[in-house]
C-alpha atoms as a PDB file:
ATOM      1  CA  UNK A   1      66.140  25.357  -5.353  1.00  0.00           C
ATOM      2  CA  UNK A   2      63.040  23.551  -6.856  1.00  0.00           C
ATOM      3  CA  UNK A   3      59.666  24.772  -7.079  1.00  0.00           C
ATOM      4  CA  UNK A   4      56.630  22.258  -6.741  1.00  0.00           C
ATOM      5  CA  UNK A   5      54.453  23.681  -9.286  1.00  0.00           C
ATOM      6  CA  UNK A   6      51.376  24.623  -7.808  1.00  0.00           C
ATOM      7  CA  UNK A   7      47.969  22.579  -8.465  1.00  0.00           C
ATOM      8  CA  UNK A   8      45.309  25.247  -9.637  1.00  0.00           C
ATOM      9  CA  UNK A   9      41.525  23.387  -8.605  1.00  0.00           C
ATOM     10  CA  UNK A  10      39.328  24.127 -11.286  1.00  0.00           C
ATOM     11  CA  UNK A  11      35.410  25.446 -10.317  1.00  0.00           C
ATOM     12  CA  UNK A  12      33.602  22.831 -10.972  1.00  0.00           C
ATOM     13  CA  UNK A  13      35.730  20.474  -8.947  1.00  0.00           C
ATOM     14  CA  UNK A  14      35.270  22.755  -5.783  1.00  0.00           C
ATOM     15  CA  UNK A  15      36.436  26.394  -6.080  1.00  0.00           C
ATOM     16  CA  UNK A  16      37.872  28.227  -3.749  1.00  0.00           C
ATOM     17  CA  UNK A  17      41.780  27.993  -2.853  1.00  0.00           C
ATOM     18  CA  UNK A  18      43.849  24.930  -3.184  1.00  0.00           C
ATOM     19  CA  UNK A  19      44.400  23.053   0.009  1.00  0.00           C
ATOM     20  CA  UNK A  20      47.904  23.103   1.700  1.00  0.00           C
ATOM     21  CA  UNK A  21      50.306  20.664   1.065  1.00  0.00           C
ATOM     22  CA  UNK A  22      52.927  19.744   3.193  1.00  0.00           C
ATOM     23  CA  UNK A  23      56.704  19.997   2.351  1.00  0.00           C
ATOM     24  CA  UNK A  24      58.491  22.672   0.161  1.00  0.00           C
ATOM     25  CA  UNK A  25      56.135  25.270  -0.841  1.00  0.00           C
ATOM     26  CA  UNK A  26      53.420  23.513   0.329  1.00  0.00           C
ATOM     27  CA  UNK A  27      52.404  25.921   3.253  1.00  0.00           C
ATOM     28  CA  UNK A  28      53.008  24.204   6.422  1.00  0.00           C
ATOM     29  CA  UNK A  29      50.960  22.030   8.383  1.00  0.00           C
ATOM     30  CA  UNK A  30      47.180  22.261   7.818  1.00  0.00           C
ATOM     31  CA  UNK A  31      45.025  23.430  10.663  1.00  0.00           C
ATOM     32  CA  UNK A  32      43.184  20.537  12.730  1.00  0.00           C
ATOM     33  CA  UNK A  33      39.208  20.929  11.870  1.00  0.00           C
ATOM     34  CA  UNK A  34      37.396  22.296  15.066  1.00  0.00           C
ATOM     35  CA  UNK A  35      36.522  19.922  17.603  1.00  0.00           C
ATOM     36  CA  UNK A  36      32.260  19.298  17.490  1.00  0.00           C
ATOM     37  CA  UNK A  37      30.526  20.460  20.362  1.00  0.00           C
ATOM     38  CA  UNK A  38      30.069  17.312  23.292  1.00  0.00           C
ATOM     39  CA  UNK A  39      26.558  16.048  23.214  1.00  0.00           C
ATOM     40  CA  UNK A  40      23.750  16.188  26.186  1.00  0.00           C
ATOM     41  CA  UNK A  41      22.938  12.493  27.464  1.00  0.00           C
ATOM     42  CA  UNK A  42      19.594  11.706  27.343  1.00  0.00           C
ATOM     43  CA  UNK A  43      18.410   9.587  30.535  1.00  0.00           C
ATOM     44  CA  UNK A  44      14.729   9.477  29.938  1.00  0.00           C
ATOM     45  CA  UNK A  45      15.473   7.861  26.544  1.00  0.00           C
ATOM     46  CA  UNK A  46      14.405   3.915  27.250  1.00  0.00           C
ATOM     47  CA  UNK A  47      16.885   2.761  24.057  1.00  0.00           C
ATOM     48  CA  UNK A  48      20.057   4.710  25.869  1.00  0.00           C
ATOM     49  CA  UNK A  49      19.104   2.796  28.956  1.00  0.00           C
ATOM     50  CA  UNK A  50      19.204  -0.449  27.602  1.00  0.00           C
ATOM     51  CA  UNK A  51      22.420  -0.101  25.640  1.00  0.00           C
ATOM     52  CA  UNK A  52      23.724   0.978  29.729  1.00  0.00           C
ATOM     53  CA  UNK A  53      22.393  -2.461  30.814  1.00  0.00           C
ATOM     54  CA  UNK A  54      23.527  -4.208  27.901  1.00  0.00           C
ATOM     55  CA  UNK A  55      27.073  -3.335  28.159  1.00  0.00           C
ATOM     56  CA  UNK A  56      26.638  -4.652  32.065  1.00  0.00           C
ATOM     57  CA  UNK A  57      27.623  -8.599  32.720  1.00  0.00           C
ATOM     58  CA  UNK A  58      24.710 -11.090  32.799  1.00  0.00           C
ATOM     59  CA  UNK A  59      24.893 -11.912  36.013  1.00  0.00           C
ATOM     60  CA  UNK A  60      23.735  -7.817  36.655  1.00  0.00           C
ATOM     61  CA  UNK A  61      21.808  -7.799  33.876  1.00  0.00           C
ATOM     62  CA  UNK A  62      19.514 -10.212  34.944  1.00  0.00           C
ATOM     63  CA  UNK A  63      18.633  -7.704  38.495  1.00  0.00           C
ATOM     64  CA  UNK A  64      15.433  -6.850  38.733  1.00  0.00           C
ATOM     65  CA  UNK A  65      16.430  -3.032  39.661  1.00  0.00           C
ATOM     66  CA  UNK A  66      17.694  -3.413  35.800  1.00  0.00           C
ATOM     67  CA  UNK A  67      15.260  -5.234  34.143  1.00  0.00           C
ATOM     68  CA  UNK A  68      12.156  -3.808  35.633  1.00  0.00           C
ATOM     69  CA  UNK A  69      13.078  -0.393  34.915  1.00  0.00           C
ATOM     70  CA  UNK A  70      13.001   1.376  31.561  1.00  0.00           C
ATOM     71  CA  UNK A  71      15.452   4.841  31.911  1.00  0.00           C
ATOM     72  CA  UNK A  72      17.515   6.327  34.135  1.00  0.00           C
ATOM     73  CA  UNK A  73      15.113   8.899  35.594  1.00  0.00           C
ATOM     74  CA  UNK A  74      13.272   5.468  36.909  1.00  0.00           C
ATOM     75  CA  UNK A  75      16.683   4.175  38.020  1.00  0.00           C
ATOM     76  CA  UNK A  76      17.099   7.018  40.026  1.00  0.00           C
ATOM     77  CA  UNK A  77      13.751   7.478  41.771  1.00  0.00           C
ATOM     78  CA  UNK A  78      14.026   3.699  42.942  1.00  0.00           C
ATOM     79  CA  UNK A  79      17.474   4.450  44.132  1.00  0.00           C
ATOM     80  CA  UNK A  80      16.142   7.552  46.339  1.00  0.00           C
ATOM     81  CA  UNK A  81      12.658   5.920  47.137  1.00  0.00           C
ATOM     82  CA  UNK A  82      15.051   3.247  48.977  1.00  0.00           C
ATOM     83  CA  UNK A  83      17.120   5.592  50.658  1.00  0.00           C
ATOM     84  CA  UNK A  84      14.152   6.878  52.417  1.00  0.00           C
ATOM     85  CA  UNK A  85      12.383   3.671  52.963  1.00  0.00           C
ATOM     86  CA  UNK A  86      15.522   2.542  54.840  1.00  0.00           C
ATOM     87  CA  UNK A  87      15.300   5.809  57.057  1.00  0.00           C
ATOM     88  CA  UNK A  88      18.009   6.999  59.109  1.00  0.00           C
ATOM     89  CA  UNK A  89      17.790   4.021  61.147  1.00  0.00           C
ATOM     90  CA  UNK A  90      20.106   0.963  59.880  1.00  0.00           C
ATOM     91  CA  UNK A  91      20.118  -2.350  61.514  1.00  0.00           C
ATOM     92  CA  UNK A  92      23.884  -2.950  62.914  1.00  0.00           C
ATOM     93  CA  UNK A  93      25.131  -6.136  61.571  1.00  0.00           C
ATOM     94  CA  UNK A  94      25.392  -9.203  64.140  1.00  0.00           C
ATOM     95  CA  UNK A  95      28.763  -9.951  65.367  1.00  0.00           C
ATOM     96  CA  UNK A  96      30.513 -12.642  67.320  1.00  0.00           C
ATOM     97  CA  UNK A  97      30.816  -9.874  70.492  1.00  0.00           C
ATOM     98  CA  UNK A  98      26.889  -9.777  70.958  1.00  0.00           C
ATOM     99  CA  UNK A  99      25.353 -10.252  74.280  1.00  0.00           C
ATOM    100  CA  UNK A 100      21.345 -11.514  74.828  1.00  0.00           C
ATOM    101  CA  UNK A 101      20.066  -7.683  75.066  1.00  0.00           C
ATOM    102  CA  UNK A 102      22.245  -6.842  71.553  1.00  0.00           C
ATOM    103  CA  UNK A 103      20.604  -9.738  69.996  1.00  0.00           C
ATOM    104  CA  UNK A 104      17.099  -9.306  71.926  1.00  0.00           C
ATOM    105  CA  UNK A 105      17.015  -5.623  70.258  1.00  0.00           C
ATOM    106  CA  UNK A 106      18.076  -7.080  66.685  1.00  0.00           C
ATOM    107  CA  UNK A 107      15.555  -9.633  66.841  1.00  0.00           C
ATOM    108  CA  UNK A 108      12.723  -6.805  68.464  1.00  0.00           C
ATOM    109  CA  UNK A 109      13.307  -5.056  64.907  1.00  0.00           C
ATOM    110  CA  UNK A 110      12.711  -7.818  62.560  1.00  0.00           C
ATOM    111  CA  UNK A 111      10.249 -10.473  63.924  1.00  0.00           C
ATOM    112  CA  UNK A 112       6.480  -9.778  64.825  1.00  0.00           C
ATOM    113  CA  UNK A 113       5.649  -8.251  68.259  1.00  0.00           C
ATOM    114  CA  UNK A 114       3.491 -11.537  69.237  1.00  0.00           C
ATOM    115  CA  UNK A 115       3.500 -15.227  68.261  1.00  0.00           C
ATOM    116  CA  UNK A 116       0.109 -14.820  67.043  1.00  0.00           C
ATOM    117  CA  UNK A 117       1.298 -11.707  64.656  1.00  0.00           C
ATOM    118  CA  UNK A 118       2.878 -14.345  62.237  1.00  0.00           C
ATOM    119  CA  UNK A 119       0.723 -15.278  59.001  1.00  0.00           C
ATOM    120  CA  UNK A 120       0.713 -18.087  56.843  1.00  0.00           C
ATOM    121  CA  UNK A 121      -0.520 -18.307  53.517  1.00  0.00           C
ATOM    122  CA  UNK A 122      -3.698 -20.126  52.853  1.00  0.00           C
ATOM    123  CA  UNK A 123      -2.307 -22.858  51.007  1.00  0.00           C
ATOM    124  CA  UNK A 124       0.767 -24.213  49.695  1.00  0.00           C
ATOM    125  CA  UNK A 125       1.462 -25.837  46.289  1.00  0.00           C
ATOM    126  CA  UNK A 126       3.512 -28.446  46.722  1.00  0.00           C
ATOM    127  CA  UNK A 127       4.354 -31.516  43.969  1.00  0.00           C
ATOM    128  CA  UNK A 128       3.551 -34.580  44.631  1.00  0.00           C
ATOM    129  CA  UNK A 129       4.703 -37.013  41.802  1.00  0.00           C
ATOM    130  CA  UNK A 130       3.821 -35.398  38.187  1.00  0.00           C
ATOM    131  CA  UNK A 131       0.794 -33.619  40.131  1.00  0.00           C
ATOM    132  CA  UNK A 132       0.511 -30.416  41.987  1.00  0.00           C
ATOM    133  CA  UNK A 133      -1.566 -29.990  45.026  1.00  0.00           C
ATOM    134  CA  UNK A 134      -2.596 -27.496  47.390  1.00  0.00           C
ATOM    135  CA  UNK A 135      -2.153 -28.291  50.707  1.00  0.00           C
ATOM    136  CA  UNK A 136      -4.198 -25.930  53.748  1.00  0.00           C
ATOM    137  CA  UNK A 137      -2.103 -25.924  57.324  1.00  0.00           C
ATOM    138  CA  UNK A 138      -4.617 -27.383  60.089  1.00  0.00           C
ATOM    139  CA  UNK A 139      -5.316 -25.128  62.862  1.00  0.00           C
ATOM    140  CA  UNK A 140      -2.791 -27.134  65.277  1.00  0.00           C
ATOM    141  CA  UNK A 141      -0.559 -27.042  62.755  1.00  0.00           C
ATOM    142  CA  UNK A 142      -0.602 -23.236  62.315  1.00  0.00           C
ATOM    143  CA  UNK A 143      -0.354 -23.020  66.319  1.00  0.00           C
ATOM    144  CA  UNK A 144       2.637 -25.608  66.153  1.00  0.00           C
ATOM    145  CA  UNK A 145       4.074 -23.144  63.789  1.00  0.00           C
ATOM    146  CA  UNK A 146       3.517 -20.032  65.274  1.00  0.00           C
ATOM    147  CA  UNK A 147       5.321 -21.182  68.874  1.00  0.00           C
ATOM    148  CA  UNK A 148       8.272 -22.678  66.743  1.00  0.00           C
ATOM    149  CA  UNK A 149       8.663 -19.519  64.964  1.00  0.00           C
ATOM    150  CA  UNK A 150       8.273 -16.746  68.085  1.00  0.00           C
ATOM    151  CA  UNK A 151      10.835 -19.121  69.554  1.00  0.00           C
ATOM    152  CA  UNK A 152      13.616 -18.822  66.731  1.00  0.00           C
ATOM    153  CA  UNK A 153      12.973 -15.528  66.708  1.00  0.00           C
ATOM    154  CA  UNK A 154      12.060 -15.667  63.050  1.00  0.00           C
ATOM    155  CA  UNK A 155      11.092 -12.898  60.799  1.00  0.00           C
ATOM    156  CA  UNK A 156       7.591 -12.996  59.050  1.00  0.00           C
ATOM    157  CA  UNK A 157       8.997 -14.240  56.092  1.00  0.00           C
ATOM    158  CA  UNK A 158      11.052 -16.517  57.430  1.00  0.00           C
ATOM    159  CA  UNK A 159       7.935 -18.237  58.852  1.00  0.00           C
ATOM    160  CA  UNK A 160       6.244 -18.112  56.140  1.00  0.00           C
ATOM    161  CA  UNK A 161       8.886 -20.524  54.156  1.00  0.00           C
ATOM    162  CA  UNK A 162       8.875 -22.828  57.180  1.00  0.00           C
ATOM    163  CA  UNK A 163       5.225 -22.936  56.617  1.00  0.00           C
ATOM    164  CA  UNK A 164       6.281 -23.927  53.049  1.00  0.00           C
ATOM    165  CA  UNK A 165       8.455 -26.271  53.982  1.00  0.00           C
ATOM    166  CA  UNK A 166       6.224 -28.000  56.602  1.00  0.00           C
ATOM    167  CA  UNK A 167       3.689 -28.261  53.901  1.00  0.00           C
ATOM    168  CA  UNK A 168       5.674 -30.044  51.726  1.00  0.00           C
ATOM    169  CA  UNK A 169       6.613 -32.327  54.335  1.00  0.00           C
ATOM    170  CA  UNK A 170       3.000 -32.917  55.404  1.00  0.00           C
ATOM    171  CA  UNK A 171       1.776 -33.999  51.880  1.00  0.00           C
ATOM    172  CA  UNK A 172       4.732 -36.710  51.747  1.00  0.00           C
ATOM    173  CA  UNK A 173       4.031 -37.705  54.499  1.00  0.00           C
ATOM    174  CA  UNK A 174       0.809 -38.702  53.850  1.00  0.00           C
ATOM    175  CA  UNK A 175       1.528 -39.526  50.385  1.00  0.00           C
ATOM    176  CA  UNK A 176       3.875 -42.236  52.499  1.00  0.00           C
ATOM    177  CA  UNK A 177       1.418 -43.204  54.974  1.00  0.00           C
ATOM    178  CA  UNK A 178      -1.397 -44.304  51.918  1.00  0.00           C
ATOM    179  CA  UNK A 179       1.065 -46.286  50.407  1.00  0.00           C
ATOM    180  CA  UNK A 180       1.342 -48.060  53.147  1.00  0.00           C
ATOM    181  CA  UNK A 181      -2.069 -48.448  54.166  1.00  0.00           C
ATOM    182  CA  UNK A 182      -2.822 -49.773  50.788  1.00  0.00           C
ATOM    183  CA  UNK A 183      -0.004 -52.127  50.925  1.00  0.00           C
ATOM    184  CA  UNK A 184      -1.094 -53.288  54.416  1.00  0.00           C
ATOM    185  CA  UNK A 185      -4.712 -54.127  52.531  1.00  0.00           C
ATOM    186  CA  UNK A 186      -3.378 -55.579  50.097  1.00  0.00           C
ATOM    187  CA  UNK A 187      -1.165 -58.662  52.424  1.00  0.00           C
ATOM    188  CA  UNK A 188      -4.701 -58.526  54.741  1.00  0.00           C
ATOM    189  CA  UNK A 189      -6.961 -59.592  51.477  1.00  0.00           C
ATOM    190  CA  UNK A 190      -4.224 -61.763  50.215  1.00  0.00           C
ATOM    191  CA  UNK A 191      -4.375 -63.919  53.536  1.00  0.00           C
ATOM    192  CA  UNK A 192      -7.715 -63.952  53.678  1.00  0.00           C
ATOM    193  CA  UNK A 193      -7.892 -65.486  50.095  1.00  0.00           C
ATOM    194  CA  UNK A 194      -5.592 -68.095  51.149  1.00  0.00           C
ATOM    195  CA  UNK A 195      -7.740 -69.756  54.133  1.00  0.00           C
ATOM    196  CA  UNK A 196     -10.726 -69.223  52.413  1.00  0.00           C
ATOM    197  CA  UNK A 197     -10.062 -70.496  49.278  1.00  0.00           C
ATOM    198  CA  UNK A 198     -12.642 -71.026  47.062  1.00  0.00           C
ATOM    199  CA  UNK A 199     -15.217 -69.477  49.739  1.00  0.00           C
ATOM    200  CA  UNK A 200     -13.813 -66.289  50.003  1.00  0.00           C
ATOM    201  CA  UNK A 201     -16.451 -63.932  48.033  1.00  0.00           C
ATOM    202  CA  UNK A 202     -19.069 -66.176  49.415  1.00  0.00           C
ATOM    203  CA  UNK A 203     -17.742 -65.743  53.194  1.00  0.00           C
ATOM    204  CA  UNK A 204     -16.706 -61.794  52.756  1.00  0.00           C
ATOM    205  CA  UNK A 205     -20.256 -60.839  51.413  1.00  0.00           C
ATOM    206  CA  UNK A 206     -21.691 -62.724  54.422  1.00  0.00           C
ATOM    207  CA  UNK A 207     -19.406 -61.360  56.946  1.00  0.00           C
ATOM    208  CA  UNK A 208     -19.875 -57.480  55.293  1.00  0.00           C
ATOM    209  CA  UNK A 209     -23.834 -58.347  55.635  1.00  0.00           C
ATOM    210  CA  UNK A 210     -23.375 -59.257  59.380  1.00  0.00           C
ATOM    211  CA  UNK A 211     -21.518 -55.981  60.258  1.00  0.00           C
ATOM    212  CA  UNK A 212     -24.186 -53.874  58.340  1.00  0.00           C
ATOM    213  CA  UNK A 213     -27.087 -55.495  60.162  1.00  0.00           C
ATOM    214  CA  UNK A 214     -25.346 -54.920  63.511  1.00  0.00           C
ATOM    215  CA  UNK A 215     -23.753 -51.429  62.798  1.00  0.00           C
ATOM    216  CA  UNK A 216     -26.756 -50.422  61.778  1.00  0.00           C
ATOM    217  CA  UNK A 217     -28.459 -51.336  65.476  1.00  0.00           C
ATOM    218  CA  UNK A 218     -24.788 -50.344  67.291  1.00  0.00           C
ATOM    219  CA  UNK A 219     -23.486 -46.695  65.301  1.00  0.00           C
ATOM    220  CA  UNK A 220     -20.587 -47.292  67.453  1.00  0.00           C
ATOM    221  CA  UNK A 221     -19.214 -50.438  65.878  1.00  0.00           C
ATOM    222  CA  UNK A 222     -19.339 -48.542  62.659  1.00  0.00           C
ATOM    223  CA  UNK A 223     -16.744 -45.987  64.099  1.00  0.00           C
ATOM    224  CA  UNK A 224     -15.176 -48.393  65.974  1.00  0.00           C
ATOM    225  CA  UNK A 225     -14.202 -50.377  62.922  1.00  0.00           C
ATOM    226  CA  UNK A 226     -14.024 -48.218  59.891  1.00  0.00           C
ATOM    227  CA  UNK A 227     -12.108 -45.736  61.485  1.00  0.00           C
ATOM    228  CA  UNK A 228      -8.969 -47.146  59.834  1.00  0.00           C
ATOM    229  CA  UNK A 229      -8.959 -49.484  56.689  1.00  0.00           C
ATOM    230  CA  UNK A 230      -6.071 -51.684  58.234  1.00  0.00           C
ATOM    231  CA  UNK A 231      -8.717 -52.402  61.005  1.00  0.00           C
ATOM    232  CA  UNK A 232     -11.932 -52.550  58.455  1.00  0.00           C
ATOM    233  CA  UNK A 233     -10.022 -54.998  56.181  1.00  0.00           C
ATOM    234  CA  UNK A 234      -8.374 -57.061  59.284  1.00  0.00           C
ATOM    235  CA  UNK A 235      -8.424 -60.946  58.358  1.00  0.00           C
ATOM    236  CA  UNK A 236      -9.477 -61.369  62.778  1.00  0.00           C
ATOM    237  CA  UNK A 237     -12.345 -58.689  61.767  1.00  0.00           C
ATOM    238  CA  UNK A 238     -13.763 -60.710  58.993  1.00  0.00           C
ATOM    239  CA  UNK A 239     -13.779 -63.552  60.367  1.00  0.00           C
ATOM    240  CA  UNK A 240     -15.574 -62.308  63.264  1.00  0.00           C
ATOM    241  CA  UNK A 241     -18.268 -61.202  61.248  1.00  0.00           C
ATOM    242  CA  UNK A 242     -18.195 -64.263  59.348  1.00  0.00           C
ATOM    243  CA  UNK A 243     -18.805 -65.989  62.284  1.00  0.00           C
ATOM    244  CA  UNK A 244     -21.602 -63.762  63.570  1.00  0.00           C
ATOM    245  CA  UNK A 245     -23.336 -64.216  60.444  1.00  0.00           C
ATOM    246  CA  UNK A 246     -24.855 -67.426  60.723  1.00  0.00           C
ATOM    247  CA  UNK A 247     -26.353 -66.520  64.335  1.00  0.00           C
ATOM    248  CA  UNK A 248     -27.788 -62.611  63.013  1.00  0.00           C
ATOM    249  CA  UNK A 249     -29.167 -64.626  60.576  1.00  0.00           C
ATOM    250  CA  UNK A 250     -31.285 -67.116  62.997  1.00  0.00           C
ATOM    251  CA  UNK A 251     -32.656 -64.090  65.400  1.00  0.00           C
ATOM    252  CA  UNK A 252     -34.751 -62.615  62.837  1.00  0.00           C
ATOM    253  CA  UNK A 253     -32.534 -59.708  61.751  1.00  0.00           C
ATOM    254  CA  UNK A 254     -32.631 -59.987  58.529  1.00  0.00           C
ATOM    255  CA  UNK A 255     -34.952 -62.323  55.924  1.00  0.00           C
ATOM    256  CA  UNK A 256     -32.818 -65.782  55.072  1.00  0.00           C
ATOM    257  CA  UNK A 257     -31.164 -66.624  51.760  1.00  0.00           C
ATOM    258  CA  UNK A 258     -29.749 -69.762  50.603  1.00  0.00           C
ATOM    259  CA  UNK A 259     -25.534 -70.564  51.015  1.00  0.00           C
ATOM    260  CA  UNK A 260     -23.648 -68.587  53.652  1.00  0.00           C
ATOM    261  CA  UNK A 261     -24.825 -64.417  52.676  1.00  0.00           C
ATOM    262  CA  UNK A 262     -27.938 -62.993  53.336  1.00  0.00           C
ATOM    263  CA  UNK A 263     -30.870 -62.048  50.934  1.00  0.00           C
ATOM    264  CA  UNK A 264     -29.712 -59.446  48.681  1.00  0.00           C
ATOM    265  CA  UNK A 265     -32.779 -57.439  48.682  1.00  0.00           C
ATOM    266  CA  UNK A 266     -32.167 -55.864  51.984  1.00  0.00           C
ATOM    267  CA  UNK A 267     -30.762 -52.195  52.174  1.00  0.00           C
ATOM    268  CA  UNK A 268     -27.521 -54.180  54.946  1.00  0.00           C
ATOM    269  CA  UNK A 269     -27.472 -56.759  52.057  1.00  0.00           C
ATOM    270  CA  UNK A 270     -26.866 -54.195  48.907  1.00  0.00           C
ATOM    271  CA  UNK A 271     -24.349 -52.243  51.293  1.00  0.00           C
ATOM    272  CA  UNK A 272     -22.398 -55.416  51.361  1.00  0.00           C
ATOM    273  CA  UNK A 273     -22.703 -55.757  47.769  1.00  0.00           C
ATOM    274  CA  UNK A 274     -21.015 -52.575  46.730  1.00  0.00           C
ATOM    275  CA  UNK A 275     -18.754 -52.682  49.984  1.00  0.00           C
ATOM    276  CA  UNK A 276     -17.676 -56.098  47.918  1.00  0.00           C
ATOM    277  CA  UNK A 277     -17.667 -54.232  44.264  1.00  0.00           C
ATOM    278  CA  UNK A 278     -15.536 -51.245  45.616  1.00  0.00           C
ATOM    279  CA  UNK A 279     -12.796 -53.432  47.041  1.00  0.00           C
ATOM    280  CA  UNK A 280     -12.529 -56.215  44.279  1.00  0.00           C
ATOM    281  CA  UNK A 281     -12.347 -53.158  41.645  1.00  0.00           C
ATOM    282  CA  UNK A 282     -10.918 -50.272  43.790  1.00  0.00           C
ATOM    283  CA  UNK A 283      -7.199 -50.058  41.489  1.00  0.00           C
ATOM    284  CA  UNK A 284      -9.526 -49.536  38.288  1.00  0.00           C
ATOM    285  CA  UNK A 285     -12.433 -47.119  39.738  1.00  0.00           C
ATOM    286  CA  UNK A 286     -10.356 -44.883  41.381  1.00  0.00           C
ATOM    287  CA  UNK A 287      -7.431 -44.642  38.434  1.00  0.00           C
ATOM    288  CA  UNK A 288      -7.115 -41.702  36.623  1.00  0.00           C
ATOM    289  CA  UNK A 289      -9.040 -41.870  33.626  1.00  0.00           C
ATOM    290  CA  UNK A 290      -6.339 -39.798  31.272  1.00  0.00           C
ATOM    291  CA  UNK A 291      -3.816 -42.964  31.702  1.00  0.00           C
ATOM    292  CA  UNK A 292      -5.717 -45.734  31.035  1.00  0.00           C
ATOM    293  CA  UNK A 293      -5.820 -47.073  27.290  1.00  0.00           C
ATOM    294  CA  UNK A 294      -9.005 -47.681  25.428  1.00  0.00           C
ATOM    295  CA  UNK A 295     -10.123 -50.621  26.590  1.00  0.00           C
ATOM    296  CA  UNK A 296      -9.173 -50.034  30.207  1.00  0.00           C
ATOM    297  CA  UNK A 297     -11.323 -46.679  29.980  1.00  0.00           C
ATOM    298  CA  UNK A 298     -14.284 -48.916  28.907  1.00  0.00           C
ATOM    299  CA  UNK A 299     -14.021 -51.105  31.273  1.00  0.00           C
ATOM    300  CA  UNK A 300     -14.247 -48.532  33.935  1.00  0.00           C
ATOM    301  CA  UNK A 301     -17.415 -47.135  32.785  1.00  0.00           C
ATOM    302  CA  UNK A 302     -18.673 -50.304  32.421  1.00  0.00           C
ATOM    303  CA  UNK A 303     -17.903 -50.856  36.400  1.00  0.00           C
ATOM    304  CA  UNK A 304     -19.067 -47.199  37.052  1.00  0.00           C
ATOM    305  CA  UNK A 305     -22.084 -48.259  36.161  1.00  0.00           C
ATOM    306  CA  UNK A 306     -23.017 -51.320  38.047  1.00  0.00           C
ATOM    307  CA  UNK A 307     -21.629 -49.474  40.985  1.00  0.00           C
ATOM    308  CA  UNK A 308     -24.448 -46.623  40.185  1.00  0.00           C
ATOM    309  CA  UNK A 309     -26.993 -49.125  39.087  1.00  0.00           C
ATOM    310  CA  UNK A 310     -26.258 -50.715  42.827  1.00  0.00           C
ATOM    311  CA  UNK A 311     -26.839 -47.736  44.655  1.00  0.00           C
ATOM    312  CA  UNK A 312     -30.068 -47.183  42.510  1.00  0.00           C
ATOM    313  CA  UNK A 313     -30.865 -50.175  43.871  1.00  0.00           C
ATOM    314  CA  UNK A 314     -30.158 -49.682  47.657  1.00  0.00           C
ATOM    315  CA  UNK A 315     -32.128 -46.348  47.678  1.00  0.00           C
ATOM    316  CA  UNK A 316     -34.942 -47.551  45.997  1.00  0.00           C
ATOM    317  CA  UNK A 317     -35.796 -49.981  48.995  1.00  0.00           C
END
């Protein structure tokens, strides 16, 4: 039989007695090293918690129980704080077997006692082109709101997004109805400009003097006519006015002037005036400043002005 000679380990390359080797004379088998003791978790440790999370899909990830809490202590209190906000009491899920008094006791535990329990929020943001704006429900429409939602049986959140949503519909609605209005204006001037031709300033400043002279004695025909601009800016309205004009002019109401107006130097006469200045350069006062280019801006405040310097003059009579 053959020996393997055996390999004596000198000091200074560790000491001690040769390791085992396997096959003839080498000793059998060596012993497996001792298994190392299994570690305590740590679950207040925020760093242990997030490699938990980040091992979790996205879709779970992106919970808020998960990303609004830091360990697993935390995890666990919300978990238990739940429990007992729930309560013993659970809510038995709505099936197609239900009578009226099943569904009237599901509905008694998750809508307001009263129609006039429901809130709505003081205004809603809602977009309205490139622009946000903050639109505040009327009284009637809170009431509308609050009967529609005690009928449906709606919970208080569930109102509150219909209040949302009605919102939203409000504003473009409006939004809608201006367009129109201004469109509407627009045609009215248009066939106004037409007839008159070449005597249209002349015979609108007359006919706006006329129906400031007369609203002035009859506060009624002010509301009467300005209540809607369709109605102010009627062609039949103007030429009303235009036609009054000539006799206000002969009782005395105001001092004559040469041509069709009035004398400018009376207070009805300057109302006219800017009545006349608003509507000829209403698309350029009332832009928005930010879009305009240079020389747009300029001319603005150059219109801005004779508007002010107008109502300097009307007050100072």
């Amino acid at each position: 039989m053959l020996l393997r000679p055996h390999t004596i380990l000198r000091e200074e390359e560790g000491g001690g007695e040769p390791a085992p080797t396997g096959g003839i004379g080498g000793g059998g088998t060596p012993a497996s090293a001792p298994a190392s003791p299994t570690g305590t978790m740590d679950f207040g440790s925020e760093d242990t918690f997030k490699a938990f999370v980040g091992s979790l899909p996205e879709e779970q990830r992106e919970l808020g129980i998960f990303r609004d809490t830091k360990n697993f202590s935390s995890l666990v209190d919300q978990t238990l704080n739940a429990q007992s906000a729930l309560g013993k009491k659970r809510l038995e899920a709505p099936n197609e077997n239900w009578g009226d008094e099943d569904w009237t006791n599901f509905y008694s535990n998750v809508r307001p006692e009263t129609a006039d329990a429901y809130t709505f929020a003081e205004s809603y943001d809602v977009a309205q082109g490139e622009e946000t704006v903050a639109h505040k429900l009327s009284e009637t429409d809170v009431t509308e709101l609050r009967s529609v939602a005690d009928q449906l049986n709606l919970s208080t959140q569930q109102a509150n997004k219909l209040g949302e949503l009605w919102a939203g519909k409000t504003v473009g609605a409006n939004g809608d109805l201006e367009g129109q209005i201004k469109e509407s204006v627009t045609a009215q001037q248009r066939q106004l400009q037409n007839e008159w031709a070449d005597n249209y300033e002349l015979n609108h400043k007359s006919a706006n003097e006329a129906f400031e002279i007369l609203a002035d004695k009859v506060p009624e025909l002010r509301d009467l006519v300005q209540w809607s601009p369709i109605v102010e800016n009627h062609p039949g309205i103007m030429k009303l006015f235009h036609t009054l004009a000539p006799l206000v002019q002969d009782a005395g109401m105001v001092s004559g002037g040469n041509g069709g107006g009035f004398s400018g130097d009376t207070v009805a006469g300057i109302q006219a005036q800017i009545k006349d200045f608003d509507m000829q350069h209403s698309e350029v006062i009332m832009s928005d400043p930010g879009g305009l280019s240079i020389a747009d801006k300029l001319k603005r405040e150059d219109l801005l002005k004779q508007r002010t310097a107008l109502y300097q003059k009307k007050y100072a009579l």
